[in-house]
PDB file of N, CA and C in Angstrom:
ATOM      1  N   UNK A   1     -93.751 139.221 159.081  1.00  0.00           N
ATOM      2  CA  UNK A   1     -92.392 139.278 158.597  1.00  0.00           C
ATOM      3  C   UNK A   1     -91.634 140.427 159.231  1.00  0.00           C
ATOM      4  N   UNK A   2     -90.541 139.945 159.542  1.00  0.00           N
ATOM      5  CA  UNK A   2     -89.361 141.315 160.356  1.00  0.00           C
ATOM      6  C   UNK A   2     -88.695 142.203 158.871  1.00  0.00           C
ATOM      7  N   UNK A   3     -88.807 143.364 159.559  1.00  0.00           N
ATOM      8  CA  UNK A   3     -88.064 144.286 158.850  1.00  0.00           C
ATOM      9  C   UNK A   3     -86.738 144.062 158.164  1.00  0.00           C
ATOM     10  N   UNK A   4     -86.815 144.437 156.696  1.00  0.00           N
ATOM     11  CA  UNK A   4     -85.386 144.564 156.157  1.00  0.00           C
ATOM     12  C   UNK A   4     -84.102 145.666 156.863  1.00  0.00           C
ATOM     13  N   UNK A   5     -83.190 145.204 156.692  1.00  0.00           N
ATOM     14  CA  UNK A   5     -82.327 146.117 156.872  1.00  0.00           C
ATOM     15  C   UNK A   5     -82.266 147.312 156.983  1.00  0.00           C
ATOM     16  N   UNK A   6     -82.715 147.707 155.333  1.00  0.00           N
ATOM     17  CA  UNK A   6     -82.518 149.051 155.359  1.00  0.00           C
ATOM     18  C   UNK A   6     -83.936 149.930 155.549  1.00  0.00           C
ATOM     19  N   UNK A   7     -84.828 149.167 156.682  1.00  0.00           N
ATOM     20  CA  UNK A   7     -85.938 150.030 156.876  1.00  0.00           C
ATOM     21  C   UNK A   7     -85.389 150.855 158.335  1.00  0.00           C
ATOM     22  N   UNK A   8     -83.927 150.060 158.877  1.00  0.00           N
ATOM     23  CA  UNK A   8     -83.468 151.142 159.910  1.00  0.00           C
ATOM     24  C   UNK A   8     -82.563 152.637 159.472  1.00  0.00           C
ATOM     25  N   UNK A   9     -82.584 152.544 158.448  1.00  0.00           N
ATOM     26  CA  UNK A   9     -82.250 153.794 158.325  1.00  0.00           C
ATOM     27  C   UNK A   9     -82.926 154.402 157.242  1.00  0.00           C
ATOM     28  N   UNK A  10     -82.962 156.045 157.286  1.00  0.00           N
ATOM     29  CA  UNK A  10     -83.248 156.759 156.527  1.00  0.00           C
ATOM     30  C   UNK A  10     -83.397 156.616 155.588  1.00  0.00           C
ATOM     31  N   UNK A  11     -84.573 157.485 154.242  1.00  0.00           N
ATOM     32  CA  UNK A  11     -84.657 157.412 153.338  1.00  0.00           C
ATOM     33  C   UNK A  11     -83.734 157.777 152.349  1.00  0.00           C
ATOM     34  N   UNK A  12     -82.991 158.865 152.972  1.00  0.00           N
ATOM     35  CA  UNK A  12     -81.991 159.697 152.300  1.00  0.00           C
ATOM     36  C   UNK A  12     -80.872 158.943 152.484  1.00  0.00           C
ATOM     37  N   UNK A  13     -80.078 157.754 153.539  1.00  0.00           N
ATOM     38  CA  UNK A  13     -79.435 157.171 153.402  1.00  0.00           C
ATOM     39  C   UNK A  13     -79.902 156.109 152.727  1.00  0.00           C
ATOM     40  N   UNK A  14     -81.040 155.557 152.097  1.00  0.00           N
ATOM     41  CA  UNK A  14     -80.854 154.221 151.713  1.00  0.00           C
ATOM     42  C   UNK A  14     -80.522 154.910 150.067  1.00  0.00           C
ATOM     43  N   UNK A  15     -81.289 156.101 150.108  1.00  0.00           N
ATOM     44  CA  UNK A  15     -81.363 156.699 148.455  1.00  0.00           C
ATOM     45  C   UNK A  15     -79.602 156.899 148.134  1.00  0.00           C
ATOM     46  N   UNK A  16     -79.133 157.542 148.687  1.00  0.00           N
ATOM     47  CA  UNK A  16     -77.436 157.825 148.879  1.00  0.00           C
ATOM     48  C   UNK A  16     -76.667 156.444 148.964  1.00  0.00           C
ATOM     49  N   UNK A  17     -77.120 155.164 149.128  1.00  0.00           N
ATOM     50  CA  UNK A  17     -76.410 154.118 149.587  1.00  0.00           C
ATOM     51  C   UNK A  17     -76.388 153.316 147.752  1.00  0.00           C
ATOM     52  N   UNK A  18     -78.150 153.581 147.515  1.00  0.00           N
ATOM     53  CA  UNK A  18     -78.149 153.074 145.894  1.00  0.00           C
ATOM     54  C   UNK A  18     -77.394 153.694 144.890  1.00  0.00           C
ATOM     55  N   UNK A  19     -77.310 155.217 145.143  1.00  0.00           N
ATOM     56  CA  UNK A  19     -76.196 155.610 144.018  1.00  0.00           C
ATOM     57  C   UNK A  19     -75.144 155.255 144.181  1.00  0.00           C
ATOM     58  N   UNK A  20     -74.710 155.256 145.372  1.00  0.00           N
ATOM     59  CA  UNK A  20     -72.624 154.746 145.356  1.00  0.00           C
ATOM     60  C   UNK A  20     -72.869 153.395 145.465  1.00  0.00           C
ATOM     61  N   UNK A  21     -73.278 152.101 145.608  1.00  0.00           N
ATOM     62  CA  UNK A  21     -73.483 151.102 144.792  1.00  0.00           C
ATOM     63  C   UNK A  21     -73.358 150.872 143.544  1.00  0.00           C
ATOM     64  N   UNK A  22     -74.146 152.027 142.575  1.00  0.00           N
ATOM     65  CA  UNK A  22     -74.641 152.032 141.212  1.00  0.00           C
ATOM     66  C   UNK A  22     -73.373 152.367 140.671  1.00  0.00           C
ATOM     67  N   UNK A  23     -72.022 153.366 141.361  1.00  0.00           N
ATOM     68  CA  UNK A  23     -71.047 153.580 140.894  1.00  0.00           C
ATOM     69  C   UNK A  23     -69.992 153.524 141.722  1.00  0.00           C
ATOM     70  N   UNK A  24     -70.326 152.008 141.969  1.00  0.00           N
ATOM     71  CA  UNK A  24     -69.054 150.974 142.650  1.00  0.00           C
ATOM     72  C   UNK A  24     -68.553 149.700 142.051  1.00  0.00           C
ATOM     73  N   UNK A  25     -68.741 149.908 140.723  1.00  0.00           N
ATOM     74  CA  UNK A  25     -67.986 149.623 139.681  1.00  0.00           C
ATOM     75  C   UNK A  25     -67.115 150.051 138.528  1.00  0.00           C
ATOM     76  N   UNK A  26     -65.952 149.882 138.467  1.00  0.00           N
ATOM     77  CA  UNK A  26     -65.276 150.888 137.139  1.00  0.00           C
ATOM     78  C   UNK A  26     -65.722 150.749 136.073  1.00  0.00           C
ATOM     79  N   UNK A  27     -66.831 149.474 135.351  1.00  0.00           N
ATOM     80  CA  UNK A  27     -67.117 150.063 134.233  1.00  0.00           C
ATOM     81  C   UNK A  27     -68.427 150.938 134.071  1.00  0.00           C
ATOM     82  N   UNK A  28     -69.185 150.604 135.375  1.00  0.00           N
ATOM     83  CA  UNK A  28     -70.367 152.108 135.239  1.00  0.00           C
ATOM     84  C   UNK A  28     -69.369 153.541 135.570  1.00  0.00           C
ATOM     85  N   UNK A  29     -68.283 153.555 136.281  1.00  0.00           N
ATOM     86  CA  UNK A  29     -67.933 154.827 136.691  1.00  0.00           C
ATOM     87  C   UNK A  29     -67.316 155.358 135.256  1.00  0.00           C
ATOM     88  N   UNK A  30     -66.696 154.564 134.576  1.00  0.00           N
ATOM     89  CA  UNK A  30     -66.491 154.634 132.740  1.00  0.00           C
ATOM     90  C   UNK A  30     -67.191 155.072 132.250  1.00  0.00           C
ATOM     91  N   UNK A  31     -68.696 154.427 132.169  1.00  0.00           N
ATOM     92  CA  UNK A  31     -70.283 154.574 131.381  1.00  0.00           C
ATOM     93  C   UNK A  31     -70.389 156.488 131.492  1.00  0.00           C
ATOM     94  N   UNK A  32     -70.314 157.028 133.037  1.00  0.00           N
ATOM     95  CA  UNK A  32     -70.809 157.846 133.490  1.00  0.00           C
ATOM     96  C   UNK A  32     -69.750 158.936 132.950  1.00  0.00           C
ATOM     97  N   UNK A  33     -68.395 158.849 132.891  1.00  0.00           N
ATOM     98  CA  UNK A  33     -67.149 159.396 132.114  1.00  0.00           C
ATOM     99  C   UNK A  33     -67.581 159.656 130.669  1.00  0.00           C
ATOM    100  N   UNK A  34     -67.975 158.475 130.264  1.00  0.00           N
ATOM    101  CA  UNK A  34     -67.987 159.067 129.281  1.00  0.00           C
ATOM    102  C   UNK A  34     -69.331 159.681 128.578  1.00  0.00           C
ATOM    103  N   UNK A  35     -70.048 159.243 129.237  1.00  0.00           N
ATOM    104  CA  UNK A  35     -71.721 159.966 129.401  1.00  0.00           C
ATOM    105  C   UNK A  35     -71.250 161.388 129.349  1.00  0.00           C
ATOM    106  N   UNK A  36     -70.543 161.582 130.561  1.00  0.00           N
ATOM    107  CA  UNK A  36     -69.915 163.332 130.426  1.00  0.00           C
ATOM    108  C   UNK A  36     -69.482 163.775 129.343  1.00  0.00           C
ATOM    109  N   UNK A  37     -68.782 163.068 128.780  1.00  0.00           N
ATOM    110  CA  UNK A  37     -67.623 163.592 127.577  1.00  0.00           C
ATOM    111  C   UNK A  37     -68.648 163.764 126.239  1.00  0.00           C
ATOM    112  N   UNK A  38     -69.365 163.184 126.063  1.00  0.00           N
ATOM    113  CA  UNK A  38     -70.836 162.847 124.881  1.00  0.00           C
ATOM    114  C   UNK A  38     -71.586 163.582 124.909  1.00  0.00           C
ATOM    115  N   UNK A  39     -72.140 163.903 126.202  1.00  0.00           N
ATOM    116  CA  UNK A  39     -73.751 164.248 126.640  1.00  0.00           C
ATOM    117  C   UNK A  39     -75.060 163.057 126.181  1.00  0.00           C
ATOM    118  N   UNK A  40     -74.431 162.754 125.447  1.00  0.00           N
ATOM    119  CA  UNK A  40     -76.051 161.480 125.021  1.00  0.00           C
ATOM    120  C   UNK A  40     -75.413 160.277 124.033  1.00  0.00           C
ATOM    121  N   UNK A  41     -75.650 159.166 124.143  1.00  0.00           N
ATOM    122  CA  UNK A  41     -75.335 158.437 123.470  1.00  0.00           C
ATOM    123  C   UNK A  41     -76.261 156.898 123.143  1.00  0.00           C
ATOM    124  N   UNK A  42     -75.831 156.185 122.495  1.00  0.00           N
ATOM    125  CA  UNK A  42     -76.618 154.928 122.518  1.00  0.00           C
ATOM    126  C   UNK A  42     -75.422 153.972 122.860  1.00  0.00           C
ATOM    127  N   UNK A  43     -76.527 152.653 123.143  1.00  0.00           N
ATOM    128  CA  UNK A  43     -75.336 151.661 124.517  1.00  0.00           C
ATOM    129  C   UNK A  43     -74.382 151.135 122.707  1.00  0.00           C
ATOM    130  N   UNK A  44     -75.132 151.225 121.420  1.00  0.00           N
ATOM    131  CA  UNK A  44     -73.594 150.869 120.765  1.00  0.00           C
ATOM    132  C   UNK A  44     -72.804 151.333 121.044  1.00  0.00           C
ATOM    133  N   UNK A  45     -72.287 152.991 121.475  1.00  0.00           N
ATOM    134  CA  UNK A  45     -71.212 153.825 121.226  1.00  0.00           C
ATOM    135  C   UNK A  45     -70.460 153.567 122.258  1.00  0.00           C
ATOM    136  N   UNK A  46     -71.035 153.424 123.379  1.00  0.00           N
ATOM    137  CA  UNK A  46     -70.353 152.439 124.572  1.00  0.00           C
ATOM    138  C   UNK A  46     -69.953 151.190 124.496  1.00  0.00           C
ATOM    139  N   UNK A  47     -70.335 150.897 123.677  1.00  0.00           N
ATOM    140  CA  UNK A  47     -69.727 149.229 123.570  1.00  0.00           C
ATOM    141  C   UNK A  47     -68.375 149.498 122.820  1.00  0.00           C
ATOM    142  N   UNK A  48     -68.690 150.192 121.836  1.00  0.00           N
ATOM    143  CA  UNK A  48     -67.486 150.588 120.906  1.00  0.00           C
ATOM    144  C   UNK A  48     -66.374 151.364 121.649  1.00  0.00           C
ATOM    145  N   UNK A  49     -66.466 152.282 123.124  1.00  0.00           N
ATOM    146  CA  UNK A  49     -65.890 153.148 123.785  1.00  0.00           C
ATOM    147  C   UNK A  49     -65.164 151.698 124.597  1.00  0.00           C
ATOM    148  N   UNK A  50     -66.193 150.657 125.349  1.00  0.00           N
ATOM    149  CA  UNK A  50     -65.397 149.779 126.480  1.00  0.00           C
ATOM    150  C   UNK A  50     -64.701 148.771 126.502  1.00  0.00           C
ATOM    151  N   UNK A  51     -64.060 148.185 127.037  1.00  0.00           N
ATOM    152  CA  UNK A  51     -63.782 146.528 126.201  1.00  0.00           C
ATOM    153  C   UNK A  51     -64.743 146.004 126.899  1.00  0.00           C
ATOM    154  N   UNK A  52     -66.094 145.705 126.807  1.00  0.00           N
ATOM    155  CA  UNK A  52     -66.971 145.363 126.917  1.00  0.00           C
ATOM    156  C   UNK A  52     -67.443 144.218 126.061  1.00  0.00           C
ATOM    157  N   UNK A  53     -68.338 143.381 126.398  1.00  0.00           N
ATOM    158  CA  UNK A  53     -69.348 142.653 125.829  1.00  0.00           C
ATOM    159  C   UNK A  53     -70.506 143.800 125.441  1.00  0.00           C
ATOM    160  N   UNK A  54     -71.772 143.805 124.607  1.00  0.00           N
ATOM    161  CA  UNK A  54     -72.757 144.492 124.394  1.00  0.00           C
ATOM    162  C   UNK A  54     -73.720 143.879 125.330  1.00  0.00           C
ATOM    163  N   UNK A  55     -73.483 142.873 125.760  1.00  0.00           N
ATOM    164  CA  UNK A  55     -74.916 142.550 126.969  1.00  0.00           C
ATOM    165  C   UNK A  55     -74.489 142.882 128.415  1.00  0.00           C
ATOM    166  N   UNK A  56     -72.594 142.725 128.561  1.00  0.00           N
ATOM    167  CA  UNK A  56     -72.542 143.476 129.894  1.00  0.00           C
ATOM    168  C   UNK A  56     -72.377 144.954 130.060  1.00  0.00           C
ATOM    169  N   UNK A  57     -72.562 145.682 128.611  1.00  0.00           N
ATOM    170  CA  UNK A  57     -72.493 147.181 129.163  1.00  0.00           C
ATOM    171  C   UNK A  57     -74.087 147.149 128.978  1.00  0.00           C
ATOM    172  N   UNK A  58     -75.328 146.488 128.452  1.00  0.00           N
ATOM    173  CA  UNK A  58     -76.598 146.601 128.576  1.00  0.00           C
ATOM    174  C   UNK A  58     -76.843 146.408 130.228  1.00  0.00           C
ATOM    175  N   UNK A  59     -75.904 145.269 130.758  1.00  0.00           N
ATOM    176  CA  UNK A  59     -76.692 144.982 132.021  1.00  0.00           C
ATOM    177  C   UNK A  59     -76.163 146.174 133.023  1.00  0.00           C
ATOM    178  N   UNK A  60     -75.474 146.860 132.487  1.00  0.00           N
ATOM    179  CA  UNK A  60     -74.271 147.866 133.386  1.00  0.00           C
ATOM    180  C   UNK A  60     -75.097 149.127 133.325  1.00  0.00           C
ATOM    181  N   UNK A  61     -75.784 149.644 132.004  1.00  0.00           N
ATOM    182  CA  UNK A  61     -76.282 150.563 131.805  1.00  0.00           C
ATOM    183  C   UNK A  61     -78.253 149.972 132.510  1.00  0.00           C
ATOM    184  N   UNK A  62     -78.181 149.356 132.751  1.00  0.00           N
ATOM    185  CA  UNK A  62     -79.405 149.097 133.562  1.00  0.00           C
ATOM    186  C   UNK A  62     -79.456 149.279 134.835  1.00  0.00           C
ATOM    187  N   UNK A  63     -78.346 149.159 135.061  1.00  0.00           N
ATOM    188  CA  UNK A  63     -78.157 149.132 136.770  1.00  0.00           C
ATOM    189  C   UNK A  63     -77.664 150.377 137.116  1.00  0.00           C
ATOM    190  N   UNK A  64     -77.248 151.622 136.334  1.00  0.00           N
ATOM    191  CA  UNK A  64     -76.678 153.041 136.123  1.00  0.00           C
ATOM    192  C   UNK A  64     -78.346 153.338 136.187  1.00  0.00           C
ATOM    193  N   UNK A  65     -79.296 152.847 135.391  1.00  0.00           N
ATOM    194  CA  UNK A  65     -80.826 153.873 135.196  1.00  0.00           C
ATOM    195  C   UNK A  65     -81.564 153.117 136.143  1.00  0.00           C
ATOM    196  N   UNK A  66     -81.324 151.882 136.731  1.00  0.00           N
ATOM    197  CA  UNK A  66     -82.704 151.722 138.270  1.00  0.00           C
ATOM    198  C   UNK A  66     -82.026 152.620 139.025  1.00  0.00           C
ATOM    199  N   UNK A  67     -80.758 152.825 139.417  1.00  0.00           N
ATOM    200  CA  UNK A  67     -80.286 153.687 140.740  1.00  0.00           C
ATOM    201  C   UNK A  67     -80.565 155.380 139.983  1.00  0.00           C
ATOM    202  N   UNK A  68     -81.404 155.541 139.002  1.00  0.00           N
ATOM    203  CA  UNK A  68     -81.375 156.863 138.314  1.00  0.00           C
ATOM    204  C   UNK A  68     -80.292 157.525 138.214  1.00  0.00           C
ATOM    205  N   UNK A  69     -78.775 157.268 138.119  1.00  0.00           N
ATOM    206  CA  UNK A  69     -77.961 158.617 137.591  1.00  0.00           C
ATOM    207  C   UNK A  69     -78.117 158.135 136.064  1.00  0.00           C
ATOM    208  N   UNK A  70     -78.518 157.270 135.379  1.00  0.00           N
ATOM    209  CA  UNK A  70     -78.631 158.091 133.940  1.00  0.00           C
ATOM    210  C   UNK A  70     -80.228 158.173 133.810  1.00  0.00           C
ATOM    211  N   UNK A  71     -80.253 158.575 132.378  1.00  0.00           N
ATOM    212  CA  UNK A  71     -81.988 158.021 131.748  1.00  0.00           C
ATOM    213  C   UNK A  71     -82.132 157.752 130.547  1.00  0.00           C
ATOM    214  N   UNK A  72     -82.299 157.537 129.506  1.00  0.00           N
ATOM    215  CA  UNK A  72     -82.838 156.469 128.214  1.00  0.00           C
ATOM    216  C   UNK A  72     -84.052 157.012 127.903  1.00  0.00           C
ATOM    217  N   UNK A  73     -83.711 157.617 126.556  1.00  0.00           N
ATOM    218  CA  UNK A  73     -85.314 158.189 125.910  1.00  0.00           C
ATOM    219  C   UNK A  73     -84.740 156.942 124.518  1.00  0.00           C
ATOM    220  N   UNK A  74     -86.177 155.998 124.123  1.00  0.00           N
ATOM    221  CA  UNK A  74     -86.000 155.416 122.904  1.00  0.00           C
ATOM    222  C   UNK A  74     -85.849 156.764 121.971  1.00  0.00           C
ATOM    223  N   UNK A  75     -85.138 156.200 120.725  1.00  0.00           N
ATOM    224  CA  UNK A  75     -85.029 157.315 119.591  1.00  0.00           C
ATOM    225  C   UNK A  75     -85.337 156.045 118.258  1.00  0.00           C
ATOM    226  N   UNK A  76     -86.164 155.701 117.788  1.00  0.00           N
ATOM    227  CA  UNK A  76     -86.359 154.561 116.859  1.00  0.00           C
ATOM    228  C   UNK A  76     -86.332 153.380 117.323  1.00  0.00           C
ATOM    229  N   UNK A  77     -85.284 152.619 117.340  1.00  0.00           N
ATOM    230  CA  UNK A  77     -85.298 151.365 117.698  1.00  0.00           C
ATOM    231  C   UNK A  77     -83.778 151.400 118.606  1.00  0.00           C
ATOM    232  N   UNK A  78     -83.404 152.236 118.884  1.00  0.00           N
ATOM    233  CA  UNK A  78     -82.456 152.623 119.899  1.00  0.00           C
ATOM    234  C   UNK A  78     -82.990 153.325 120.907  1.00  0.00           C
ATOM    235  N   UNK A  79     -82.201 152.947 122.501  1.00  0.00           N
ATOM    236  CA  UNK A  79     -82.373 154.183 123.136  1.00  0.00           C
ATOM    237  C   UNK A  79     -81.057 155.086 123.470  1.00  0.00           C
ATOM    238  N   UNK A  80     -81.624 155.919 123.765  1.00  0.00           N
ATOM    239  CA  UNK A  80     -80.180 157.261 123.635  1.00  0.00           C
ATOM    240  C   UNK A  80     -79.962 157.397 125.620  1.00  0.00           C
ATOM    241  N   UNK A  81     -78.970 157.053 125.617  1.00  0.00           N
ATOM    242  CA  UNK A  81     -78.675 157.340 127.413  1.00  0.00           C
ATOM    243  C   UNK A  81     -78.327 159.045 127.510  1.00  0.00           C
ATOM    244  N   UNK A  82     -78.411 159.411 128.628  1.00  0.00           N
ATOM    245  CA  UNK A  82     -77.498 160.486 129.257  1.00  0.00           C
ATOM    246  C   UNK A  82     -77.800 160.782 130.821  1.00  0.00           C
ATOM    247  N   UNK A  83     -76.769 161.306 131.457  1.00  0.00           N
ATOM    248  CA  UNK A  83     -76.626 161.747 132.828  1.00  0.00           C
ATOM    249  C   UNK A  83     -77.989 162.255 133.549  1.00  0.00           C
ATOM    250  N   UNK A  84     -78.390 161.605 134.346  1.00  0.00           N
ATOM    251  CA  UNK A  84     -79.350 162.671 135.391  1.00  0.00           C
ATOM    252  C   UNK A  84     -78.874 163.524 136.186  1.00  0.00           C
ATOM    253  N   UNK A  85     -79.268 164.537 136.070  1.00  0.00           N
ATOM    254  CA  UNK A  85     -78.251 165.776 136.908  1.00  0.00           C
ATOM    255  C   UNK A  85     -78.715 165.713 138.088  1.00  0.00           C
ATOM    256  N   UNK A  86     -80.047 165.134 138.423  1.00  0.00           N
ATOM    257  CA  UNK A  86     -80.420 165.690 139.786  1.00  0.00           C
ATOM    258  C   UNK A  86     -80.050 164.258 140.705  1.00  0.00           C
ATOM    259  N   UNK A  87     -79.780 163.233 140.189  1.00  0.00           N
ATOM    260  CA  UNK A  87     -78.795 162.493 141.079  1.00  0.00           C
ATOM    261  C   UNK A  87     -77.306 162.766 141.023  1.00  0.00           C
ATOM    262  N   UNK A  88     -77.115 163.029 140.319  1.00  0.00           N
ATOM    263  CA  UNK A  88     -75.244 163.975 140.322  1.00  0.00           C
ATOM    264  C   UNK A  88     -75.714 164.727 141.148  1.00  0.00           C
ATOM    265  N   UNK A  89     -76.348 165.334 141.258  1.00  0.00           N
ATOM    266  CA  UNK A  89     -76.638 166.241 142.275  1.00  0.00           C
ATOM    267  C   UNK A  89     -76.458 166.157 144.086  1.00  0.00           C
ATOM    268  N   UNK A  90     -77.130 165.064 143.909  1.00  0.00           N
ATOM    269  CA  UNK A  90     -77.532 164.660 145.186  1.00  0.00           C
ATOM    270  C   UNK A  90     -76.394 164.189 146.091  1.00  0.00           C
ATOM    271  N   UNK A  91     -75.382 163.439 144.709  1.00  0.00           N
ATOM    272  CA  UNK A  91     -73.884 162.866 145.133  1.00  0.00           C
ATOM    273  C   UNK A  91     -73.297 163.697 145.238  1.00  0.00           C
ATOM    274  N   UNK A  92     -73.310 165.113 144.474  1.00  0.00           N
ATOM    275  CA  UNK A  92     -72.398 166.274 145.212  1.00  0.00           C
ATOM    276  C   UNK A  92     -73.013 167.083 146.524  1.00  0.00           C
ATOM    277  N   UNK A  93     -74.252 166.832 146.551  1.00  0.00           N
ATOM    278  CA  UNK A  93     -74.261 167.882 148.044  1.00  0.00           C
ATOM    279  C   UNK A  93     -73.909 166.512 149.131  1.00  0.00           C
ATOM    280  N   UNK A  94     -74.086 165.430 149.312  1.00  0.00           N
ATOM    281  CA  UNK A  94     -73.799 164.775 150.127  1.00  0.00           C
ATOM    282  C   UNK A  94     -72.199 164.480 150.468  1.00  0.00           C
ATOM    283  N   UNK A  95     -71.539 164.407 149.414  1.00  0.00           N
ATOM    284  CA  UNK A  95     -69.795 164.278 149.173  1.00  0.00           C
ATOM    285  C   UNK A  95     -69.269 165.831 149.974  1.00  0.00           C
ATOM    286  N   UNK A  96     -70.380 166.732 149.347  1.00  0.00           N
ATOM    287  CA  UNK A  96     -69.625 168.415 149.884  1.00  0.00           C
ATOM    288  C   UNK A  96     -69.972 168.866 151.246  1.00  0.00           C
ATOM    289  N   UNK A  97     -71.483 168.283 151.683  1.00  0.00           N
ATOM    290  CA  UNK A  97     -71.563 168.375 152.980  1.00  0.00           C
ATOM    291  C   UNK A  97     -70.131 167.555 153.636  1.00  0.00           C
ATOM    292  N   UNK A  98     -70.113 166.461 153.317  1.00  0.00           N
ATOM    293  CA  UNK A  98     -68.714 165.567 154.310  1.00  0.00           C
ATOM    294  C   UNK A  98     -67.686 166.364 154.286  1.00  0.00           C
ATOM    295  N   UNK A  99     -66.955 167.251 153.102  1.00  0.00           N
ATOM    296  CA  UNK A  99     -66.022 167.431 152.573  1.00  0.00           C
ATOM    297  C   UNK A  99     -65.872 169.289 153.461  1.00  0.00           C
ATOM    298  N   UNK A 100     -67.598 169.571 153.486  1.00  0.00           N
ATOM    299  CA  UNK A 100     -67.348 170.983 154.377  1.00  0.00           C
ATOM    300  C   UNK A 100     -66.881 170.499 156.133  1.00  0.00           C
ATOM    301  N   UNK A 101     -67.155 169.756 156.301  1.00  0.00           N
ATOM    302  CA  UNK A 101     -67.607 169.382 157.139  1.00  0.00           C
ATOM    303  C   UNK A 101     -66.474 168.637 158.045  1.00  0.00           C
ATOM    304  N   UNK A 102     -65.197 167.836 157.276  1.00  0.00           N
ATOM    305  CA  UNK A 102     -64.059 167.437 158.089  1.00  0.00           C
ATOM    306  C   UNK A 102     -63.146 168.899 157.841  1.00  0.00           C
ATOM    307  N   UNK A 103     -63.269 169.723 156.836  1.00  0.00           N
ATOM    308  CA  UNK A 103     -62.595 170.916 156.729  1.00  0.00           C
ATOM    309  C   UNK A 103     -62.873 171.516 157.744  1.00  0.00           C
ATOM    310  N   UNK A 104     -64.129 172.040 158.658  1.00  0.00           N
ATOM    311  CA  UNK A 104     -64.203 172.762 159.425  1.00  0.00           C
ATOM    312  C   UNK A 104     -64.364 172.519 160.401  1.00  0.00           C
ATOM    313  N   UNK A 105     -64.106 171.289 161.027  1.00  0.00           N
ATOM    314  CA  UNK A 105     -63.541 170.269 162.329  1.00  0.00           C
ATOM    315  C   UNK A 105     -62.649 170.052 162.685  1.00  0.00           C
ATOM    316  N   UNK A 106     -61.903 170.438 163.819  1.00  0.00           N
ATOM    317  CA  UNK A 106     -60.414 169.457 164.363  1.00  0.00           C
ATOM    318  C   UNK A 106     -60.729 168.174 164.519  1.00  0.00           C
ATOM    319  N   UNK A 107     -59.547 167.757 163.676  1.00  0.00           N
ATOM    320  CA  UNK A 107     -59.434 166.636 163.322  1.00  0.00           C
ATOM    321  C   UNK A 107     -59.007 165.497 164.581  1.00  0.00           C
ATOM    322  N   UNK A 108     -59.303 164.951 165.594  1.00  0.00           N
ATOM    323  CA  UNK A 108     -58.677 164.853 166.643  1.00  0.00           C
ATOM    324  C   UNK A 108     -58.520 163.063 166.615  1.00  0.00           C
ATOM    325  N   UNK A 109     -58.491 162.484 165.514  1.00  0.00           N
ATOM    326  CA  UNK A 109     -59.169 161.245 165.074  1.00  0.00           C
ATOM    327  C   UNK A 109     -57.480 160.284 165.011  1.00  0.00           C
ATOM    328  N   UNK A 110     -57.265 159.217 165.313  1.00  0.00           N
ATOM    329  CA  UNK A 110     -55.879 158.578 164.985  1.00  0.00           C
ATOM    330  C   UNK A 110     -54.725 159.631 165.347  1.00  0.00           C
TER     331      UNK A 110
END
C-alpha cells in the first residue's frame, strides 16, 4: 500500500494541522470560548450556553478531545470538560513563531 498524504510531511505539521481543523468550526471555537470563561464544565452547560442540539455539541466536544485541546474527567455519571493548555500551547508558539516572524521580515510579497 502507498503512503498517505500526510506521511509527507512532518510530525509537527500533521500535529498543528489536527488542531486548526479541530477549531475550524465556530461552534468548537464557541465550546473553547467558553471553556475559557468557566474553566470546567459539563457538555449540559454547553448545550444550555449554544443553540445547539445535545448530540451535536456531544459530537463537537468529541472532536475538540481526539485533536486534544480539551479533556473530560467523568465526575459521577457526567463528564466535566476543560481546556488543555499544552495544546493552546502549541497553537500559540506556532501562531507567534509566524507572527515574529512576518514582523521581522521585509515584506516584499504583492
Amino acid at each position: 500500500m502507498g503512503a498517505t498524504k500526510t506521511d509527507h510531511f512532518t510530525d509537527k505539521q500533521n500535529a498543528i494541522a489536527t488542531l486548526a481543523k479541530a477549531i475550524g468550526h465556530p461552534a468548537r471555537v464557541a465550546i473553547i470560548e467558553y471553556l475559557m470563561k468557566v474553566d470546567t464544565c459539563i457538555c449540559g452547560d454547553i448545550v444550555n450556553e449554544l443553540p445547539l442540539a445535545q448530540p451535536t455539541v456531544s459530537q463537537h466536544l468529541k472532536e475538540l478531545k481526539n485533536a486534544g485541546l480539551i479533556k473530560g474527567n467523568i465526575e459521577g455519571n457526567a463528564i466535566c470538560y476543560c481546556i488543555d493548555e499544552k495544546a493552546i500551547g502549541k497553537l500559540q508558539n506556532y501562531f507567534g513563531n509566524i507572527s515574529t516572524k512576518l514582523m521581522t521580515k521585509k515584506n516584499n510579497c504583492c
